[in-house]
PDB file of N, CA and C in Angstrom:
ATOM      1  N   UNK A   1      27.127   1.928  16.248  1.00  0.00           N
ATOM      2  CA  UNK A   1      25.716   2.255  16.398  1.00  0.00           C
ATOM      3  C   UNK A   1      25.119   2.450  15.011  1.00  0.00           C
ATOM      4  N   UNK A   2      24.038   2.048  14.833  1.00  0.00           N
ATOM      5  CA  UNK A   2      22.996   1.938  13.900  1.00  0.00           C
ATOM      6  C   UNK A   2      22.783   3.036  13.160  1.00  0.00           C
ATOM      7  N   UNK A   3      22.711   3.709  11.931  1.00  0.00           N
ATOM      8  CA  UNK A   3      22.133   5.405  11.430  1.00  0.00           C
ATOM      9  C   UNK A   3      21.062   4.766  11.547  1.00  0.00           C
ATOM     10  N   UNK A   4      20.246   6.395  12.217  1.00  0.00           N
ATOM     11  CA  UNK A   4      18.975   6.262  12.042  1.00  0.00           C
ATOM     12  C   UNK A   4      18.219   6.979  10.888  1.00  0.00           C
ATOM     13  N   UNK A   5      17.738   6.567  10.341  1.00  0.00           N
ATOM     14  CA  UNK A   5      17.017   6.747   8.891  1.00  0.00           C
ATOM     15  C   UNK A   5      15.932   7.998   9.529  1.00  0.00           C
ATOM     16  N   UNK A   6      16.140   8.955   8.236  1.00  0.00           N
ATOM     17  CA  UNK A   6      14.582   9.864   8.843  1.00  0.00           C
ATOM     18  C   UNK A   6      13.256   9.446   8.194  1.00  0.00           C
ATOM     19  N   UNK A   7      12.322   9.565   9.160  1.00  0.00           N
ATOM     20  CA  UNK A   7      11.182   9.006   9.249  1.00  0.00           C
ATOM     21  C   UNK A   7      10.076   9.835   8.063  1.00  0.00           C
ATOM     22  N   UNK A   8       9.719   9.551   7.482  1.00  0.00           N
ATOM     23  CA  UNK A   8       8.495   9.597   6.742  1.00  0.00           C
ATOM     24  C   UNK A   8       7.164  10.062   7.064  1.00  0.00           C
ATOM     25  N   UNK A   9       6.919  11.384   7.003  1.00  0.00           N
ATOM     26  CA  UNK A   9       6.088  11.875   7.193  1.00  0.00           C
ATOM     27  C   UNK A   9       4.677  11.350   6.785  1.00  0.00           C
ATOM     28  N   UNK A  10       4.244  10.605   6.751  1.00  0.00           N
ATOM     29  CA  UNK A  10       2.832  10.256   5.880  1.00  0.00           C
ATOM     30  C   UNK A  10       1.620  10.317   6.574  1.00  0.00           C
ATOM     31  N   UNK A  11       1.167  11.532   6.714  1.00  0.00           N
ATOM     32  CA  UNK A  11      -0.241  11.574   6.730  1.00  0.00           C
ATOM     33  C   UNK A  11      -1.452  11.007   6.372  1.00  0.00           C
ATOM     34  N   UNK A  12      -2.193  10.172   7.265  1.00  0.00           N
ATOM     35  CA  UNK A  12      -3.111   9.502   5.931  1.00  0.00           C
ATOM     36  C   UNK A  12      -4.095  10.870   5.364  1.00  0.00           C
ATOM     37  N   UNK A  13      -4.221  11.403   5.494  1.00  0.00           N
ATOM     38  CA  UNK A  13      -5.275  12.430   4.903  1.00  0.00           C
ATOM     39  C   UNK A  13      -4.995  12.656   3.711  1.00  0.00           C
ATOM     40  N   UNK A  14      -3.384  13.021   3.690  1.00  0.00           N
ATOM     41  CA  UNK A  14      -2.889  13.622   2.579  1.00  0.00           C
ATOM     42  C   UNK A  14      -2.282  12.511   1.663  1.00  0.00           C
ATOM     43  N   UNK A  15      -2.321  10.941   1.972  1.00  0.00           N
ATOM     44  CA  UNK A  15      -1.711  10.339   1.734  1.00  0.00           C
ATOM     45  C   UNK A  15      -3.276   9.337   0.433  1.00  0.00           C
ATOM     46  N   UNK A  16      -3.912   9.524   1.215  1.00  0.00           N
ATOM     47  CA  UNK A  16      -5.831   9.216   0.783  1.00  0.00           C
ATOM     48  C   UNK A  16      -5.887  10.459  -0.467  1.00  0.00           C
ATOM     49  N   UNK A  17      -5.595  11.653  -0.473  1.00  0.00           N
ATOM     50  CA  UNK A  17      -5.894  12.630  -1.379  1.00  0.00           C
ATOM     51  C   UNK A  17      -4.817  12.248  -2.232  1.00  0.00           C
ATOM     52  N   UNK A  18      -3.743  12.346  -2.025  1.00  0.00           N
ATOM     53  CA  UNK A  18      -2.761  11.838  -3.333  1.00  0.00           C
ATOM     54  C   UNK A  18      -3.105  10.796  -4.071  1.00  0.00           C
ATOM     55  N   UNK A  19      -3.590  10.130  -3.444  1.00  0.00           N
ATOM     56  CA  UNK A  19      -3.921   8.081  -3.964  1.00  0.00           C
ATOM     57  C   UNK A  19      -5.071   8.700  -5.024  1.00  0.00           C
ATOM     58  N   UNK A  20      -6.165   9.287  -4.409  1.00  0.00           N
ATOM     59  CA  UNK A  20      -7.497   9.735  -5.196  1.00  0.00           C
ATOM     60  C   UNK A  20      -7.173  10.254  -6.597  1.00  0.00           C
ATOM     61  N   UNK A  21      -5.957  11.390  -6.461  1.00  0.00           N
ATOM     62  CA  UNK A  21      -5.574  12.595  -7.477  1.00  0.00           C
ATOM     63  C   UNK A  21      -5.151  11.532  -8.154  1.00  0.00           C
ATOM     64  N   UNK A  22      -4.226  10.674  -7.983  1.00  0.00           N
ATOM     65  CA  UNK A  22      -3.790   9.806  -9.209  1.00  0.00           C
ATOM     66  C   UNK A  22      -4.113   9.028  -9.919  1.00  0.00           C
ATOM     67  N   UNK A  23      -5.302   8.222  -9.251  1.00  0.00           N
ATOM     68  CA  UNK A  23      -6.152   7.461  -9.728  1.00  0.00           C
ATOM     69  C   UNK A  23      -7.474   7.639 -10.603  1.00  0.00           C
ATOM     70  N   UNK A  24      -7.701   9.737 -10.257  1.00  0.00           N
ATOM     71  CA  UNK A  24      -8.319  10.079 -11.156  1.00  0.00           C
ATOM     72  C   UNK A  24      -7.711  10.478 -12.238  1.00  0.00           C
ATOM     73  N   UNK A  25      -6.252  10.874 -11.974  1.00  0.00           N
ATOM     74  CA  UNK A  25      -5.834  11.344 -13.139  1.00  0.00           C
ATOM     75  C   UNK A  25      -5.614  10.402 -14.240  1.00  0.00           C
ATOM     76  N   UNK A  26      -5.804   8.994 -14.322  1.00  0.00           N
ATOM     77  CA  UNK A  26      -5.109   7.930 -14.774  1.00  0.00           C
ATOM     78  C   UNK A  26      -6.681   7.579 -15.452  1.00  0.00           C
ATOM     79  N   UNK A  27      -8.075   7.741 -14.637  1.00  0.00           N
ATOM     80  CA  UNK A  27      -9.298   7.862 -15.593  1.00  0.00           C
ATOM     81  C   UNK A  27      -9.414   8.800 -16.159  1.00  0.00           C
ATOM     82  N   UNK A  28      -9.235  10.180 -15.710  1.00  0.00           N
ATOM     83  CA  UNK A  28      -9.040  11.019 -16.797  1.00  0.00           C
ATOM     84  C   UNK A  28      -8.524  10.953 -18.093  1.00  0.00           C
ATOM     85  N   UNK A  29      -7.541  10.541 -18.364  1.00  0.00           N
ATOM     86  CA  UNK A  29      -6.150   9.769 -19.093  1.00  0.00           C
ATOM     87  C   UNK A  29      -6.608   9.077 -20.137  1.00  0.00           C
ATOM     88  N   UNK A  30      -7.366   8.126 -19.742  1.00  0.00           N
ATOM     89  CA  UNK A  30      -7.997   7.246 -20.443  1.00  0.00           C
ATOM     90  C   UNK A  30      -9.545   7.265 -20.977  1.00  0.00           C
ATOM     91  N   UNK A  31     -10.711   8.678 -20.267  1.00  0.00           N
ATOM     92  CA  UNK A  31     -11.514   9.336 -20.964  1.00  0.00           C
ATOM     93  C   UNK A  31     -11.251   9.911 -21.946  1.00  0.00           C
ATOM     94  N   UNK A  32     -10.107  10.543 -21.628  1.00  0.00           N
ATOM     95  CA  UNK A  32      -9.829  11.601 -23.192  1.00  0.00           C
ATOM     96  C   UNK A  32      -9.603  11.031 -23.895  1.00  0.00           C
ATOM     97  N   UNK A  33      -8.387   9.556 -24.073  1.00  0.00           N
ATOM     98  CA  UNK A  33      -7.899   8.474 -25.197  1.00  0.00           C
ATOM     99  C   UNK A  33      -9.187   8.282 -25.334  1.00  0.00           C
ATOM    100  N   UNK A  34     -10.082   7.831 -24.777  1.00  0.00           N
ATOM    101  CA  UNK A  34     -11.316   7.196 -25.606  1.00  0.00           C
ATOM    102  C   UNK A  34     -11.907   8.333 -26.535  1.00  0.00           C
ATOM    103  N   UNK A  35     -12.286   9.575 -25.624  1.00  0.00           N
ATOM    104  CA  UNK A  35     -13.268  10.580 -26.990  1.00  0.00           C
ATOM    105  C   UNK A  35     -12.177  11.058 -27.752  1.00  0.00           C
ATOM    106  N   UNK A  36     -10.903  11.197 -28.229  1.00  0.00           N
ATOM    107  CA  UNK A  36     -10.079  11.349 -29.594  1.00  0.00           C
ATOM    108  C   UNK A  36     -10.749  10.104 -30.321  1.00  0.00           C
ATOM    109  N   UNK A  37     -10.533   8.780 -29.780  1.00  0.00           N
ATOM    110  CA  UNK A  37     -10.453   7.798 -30.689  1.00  0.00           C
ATOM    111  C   UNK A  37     -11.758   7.543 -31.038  1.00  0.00           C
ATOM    112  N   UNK A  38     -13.139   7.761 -30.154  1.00  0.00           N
ATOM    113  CA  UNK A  38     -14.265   8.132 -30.927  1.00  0.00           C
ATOM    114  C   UNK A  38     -14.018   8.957 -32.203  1.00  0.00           C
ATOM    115  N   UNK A  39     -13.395  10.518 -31.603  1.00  0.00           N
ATOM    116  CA  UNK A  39     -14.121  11.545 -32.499  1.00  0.00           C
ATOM    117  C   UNK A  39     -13.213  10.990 -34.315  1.00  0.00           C
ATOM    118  N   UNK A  40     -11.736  10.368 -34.082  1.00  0.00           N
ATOM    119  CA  UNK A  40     -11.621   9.574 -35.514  1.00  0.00           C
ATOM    120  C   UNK A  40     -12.075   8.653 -36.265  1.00  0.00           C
ATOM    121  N   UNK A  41     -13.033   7.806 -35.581  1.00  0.00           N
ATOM    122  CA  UNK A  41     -13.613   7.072 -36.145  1.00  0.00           C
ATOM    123  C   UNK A  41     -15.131   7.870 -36.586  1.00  0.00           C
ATOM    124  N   UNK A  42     -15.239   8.881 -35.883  1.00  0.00           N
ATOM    125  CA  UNK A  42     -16.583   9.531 -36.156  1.00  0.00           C
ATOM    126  C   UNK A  42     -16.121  10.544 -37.835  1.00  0.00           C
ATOM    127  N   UNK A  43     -15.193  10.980 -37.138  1.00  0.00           N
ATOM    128  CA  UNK A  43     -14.347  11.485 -38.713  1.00  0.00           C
ATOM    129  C   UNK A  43     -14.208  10.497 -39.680  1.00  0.00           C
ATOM    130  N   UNK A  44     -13.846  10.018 -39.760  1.00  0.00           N
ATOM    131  CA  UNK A  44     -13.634   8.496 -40.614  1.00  0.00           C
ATOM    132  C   UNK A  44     -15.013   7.906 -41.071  1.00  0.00           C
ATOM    133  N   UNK A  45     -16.195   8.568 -40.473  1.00  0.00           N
ATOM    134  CA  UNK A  45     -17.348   7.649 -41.486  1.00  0.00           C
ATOM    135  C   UNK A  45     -17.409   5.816 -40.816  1.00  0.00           C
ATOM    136  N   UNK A  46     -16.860   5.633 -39.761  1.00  0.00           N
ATOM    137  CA  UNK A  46     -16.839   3.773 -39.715  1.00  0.00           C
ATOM    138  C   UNK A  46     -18.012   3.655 -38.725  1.00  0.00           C
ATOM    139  N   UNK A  47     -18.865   4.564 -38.090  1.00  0.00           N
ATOM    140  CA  UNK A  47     -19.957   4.066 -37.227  1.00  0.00           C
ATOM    141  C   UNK A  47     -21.104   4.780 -37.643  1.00  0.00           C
ATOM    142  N   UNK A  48     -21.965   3.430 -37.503  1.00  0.00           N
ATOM    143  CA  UNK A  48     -23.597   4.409 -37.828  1.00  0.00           C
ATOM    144  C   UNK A  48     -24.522   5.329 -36.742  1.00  0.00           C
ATOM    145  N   UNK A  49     -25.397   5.948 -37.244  1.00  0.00           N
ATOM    146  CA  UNK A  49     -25.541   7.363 -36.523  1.00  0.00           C
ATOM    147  C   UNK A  49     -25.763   6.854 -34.912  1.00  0.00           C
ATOM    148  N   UNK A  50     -26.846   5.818 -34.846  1.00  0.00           N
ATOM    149  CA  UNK A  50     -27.220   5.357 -33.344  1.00  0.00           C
ATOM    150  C   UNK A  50     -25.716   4.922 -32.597  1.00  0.00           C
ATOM    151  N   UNK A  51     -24.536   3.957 -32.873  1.00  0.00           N
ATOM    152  CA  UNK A  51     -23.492   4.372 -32.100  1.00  0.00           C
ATOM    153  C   UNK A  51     -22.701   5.655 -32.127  1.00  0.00           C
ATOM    154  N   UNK A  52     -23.225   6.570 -33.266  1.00  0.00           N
ATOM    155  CA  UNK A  52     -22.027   7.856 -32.421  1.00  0.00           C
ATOM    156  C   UNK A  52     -23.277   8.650 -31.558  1.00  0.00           C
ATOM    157  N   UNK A  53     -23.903   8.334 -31.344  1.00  0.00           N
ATOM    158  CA  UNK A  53     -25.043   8.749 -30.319  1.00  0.00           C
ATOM    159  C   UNK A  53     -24.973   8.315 -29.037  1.00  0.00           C
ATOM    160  N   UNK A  54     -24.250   6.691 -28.910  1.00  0.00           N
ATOM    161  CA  UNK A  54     -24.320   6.078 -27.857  1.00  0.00           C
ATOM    162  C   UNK A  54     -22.954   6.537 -27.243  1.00  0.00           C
ATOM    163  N   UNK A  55     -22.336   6.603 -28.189  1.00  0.00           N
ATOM    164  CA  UNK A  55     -20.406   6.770 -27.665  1.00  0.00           C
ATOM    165  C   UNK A  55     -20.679   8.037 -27.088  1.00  0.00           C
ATOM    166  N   UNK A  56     -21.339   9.088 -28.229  1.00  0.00           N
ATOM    167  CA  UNK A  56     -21.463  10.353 -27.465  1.00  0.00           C
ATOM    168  C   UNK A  56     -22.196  10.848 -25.951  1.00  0.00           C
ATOM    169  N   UNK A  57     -23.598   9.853 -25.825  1.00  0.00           N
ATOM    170  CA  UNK A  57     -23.940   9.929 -24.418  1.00  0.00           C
ATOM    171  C   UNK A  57     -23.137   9.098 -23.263  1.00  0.00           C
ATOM    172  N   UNK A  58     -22.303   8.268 -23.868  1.00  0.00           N
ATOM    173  CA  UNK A  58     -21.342   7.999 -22.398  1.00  0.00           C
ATOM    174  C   UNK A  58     -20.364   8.686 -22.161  1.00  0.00           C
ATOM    175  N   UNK A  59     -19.657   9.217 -23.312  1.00  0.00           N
ATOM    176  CA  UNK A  59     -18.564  10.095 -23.028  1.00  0.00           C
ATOM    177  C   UNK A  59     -19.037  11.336 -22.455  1.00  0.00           C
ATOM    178  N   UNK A  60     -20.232  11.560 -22.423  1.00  0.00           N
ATOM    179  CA  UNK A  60     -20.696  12.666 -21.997  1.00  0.00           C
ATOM    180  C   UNK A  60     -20.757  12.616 -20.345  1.00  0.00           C
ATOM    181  N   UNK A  61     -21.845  11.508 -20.168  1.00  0.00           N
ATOM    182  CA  UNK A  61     -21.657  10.762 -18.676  1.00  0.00           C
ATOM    183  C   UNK A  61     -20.650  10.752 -18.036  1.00  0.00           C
ATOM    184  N   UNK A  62     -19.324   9.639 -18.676  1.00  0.00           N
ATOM    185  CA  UNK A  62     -18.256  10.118 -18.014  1.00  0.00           C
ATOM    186  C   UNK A  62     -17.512  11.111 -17.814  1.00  0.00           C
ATOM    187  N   UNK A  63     -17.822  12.144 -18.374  1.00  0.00           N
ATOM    188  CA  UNK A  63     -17.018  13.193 -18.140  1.00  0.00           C
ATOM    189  C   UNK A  63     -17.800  13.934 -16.741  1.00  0.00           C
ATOM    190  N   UNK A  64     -19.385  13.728 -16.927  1.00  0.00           N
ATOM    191  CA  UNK A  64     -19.754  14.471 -15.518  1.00  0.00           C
ATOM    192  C   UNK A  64     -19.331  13.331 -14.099  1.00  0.00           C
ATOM    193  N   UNK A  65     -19.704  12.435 -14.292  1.00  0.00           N
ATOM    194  CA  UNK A  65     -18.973  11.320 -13.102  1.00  0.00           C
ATOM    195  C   UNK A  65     -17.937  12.005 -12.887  1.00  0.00           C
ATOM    196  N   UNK A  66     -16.878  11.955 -13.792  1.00  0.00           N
ATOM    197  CA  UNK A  66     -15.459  12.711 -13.248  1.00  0.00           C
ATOM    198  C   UNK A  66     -15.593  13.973 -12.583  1.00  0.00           C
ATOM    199  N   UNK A  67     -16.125  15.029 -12.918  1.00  0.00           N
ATOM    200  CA  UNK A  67     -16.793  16.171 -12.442  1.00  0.00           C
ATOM    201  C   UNK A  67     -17.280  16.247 -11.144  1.00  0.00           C
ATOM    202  N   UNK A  68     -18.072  15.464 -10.798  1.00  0.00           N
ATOM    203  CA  UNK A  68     -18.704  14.492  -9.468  1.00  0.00           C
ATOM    204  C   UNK A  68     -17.854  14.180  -8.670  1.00  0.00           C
ATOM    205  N   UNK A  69     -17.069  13.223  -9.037  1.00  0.00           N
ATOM    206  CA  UNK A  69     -15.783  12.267  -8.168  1.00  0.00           C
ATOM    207  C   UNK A  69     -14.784  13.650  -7.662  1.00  0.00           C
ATOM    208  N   UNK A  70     -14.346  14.390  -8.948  1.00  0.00           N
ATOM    209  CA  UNK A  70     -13.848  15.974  -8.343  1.00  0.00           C
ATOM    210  C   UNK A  70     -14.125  16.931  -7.387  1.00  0.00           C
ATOM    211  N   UNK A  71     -15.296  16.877  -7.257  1.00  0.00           N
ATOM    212  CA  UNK A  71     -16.293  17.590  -6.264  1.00  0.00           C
ATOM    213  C   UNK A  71     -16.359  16.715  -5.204  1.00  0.00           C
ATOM    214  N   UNK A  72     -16.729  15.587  -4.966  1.00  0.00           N
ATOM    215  CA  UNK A  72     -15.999  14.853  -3.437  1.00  0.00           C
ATOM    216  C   UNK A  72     -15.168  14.843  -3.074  1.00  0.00           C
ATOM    217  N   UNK A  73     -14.228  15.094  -3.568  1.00  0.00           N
ATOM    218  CA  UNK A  73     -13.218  14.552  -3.386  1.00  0.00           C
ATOM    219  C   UNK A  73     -12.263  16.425  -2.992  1.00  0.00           C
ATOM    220  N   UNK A  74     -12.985  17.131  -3.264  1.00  0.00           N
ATOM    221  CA  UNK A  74     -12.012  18.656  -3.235  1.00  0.00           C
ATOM    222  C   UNK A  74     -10.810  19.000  -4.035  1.00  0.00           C
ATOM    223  N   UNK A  75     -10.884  17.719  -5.408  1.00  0.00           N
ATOM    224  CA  UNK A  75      -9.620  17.869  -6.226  1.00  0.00           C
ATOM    225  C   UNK A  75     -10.321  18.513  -7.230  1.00  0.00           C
ATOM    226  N   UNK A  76     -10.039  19.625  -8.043  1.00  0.00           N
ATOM    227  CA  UNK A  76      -9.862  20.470  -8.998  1.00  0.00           C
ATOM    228  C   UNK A  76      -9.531  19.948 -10.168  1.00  0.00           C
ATOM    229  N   UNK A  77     -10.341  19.460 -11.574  1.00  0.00           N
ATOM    230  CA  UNK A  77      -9.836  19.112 -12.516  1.00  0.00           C
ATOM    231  C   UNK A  77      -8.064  19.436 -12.821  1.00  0.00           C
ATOM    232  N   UNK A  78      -7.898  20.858 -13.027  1.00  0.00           N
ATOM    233  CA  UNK A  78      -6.680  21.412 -13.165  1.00  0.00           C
ATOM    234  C   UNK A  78      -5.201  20.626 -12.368  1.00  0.00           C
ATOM    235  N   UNK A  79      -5.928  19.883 -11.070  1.00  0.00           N
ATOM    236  CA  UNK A  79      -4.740  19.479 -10.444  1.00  0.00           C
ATOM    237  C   UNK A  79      -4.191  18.361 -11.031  1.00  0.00           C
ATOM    238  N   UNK A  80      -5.520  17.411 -11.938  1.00  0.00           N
ATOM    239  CA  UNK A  80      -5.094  16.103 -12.700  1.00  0.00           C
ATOM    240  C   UNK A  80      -4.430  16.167 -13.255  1.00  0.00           C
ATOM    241  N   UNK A  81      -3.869  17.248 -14.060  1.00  0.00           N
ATOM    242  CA  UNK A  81      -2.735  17.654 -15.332  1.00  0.00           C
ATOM    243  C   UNK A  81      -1.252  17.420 -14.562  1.00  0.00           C
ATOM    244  N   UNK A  82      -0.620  16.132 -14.501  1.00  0.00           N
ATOM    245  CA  UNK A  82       0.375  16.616 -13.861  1.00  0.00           C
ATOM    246  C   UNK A  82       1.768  17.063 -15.018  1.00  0.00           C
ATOM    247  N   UNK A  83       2.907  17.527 -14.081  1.00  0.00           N
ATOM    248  CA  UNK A  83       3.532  17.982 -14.987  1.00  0.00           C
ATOM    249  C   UNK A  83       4.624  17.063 -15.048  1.00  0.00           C
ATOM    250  N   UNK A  84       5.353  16.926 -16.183  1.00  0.00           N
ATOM    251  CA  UNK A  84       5.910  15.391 -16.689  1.00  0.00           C
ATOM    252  C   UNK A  84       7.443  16.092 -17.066  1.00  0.00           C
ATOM    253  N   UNK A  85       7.491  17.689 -16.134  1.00  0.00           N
ATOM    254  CA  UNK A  85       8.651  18.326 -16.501  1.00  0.00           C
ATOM    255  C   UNK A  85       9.102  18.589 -18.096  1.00  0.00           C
ATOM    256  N   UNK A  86      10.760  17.975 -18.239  1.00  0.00           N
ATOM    257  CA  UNK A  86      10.595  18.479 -19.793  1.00  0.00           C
ATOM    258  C   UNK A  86       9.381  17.932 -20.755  1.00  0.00           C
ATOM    259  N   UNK A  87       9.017  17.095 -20.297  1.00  0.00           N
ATOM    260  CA  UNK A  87       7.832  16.294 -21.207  1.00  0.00           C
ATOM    261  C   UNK A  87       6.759  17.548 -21.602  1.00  0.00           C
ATOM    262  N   UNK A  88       6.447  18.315 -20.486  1.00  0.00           N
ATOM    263  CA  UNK A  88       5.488  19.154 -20.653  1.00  0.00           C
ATOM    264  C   UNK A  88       4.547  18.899 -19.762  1.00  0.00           C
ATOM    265  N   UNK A  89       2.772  18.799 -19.965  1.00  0.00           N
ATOM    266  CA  UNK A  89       2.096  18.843 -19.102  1.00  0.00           C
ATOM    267  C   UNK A  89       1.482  17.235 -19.428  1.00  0.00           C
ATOM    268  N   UNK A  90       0.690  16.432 -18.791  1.00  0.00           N
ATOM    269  CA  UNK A  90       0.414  15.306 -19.189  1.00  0.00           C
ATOM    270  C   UNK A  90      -0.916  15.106 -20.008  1.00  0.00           C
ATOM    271  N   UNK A  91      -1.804  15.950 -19.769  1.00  0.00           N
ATOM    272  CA  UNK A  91      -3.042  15.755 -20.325  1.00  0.00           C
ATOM    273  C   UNK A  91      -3.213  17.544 -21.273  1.00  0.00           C
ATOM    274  N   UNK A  92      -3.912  17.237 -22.577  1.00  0.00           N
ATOM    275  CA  UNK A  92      -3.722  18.519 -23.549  1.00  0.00           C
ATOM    276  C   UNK A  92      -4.456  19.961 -22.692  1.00  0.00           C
ATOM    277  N   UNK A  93      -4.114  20.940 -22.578  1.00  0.00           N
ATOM    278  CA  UNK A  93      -5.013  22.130 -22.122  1.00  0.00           C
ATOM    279  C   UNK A  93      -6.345  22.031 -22.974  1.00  0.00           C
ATOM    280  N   UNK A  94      -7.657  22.205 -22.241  1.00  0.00           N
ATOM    281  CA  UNK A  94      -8.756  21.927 -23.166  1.00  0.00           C
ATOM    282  C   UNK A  94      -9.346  23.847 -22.707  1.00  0.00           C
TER     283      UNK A  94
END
């Protein structure tokens, strides 16, 4: 006779909220890589004043979108940080 394998709990509710959390955490991820790599080139002197104006009003934008998408969604910035174990945490404490 056959083992029967145990079955897999998957909720879609919870299965829709995990998908969300990760997919924000992964734009999150890649907001912050962008405003470091602004704020060195803004350090660095390589852009004139009207683009660190422009970089600065989208990074600004995106950060409330994310804020937004958080608030539909009932995920908590804090939950995006996941933890990467010994690695530490994945995104810097701000």
């Amino acid at each position: 006779m056959a083992e029967q394998r145990p079955r897999i709990d998957a909720d879609p509710e919870t299965a829709e909220r995990s998908l969300v959390s990760l997919v924000l955490t992964v734009v999150e991820l890649l907001r912050q890589l962008m405003e470091r790599q602004a704020l060195r080139r803004v350090d660095r002197g390589d852009l004139p004043d009207e683009q660190i104006e422009e970089i600065g009003l989208t990074l600004m934008g995106l950060e409330k979108r994310m804020t937004e998408m958080c608030e539909y969604f009932g995920i908590e910035q804090k939950d995006l940080n996941l933890d990467l174990g010994p690695l530490g945490r994945l995104l810097p404490d701000e």
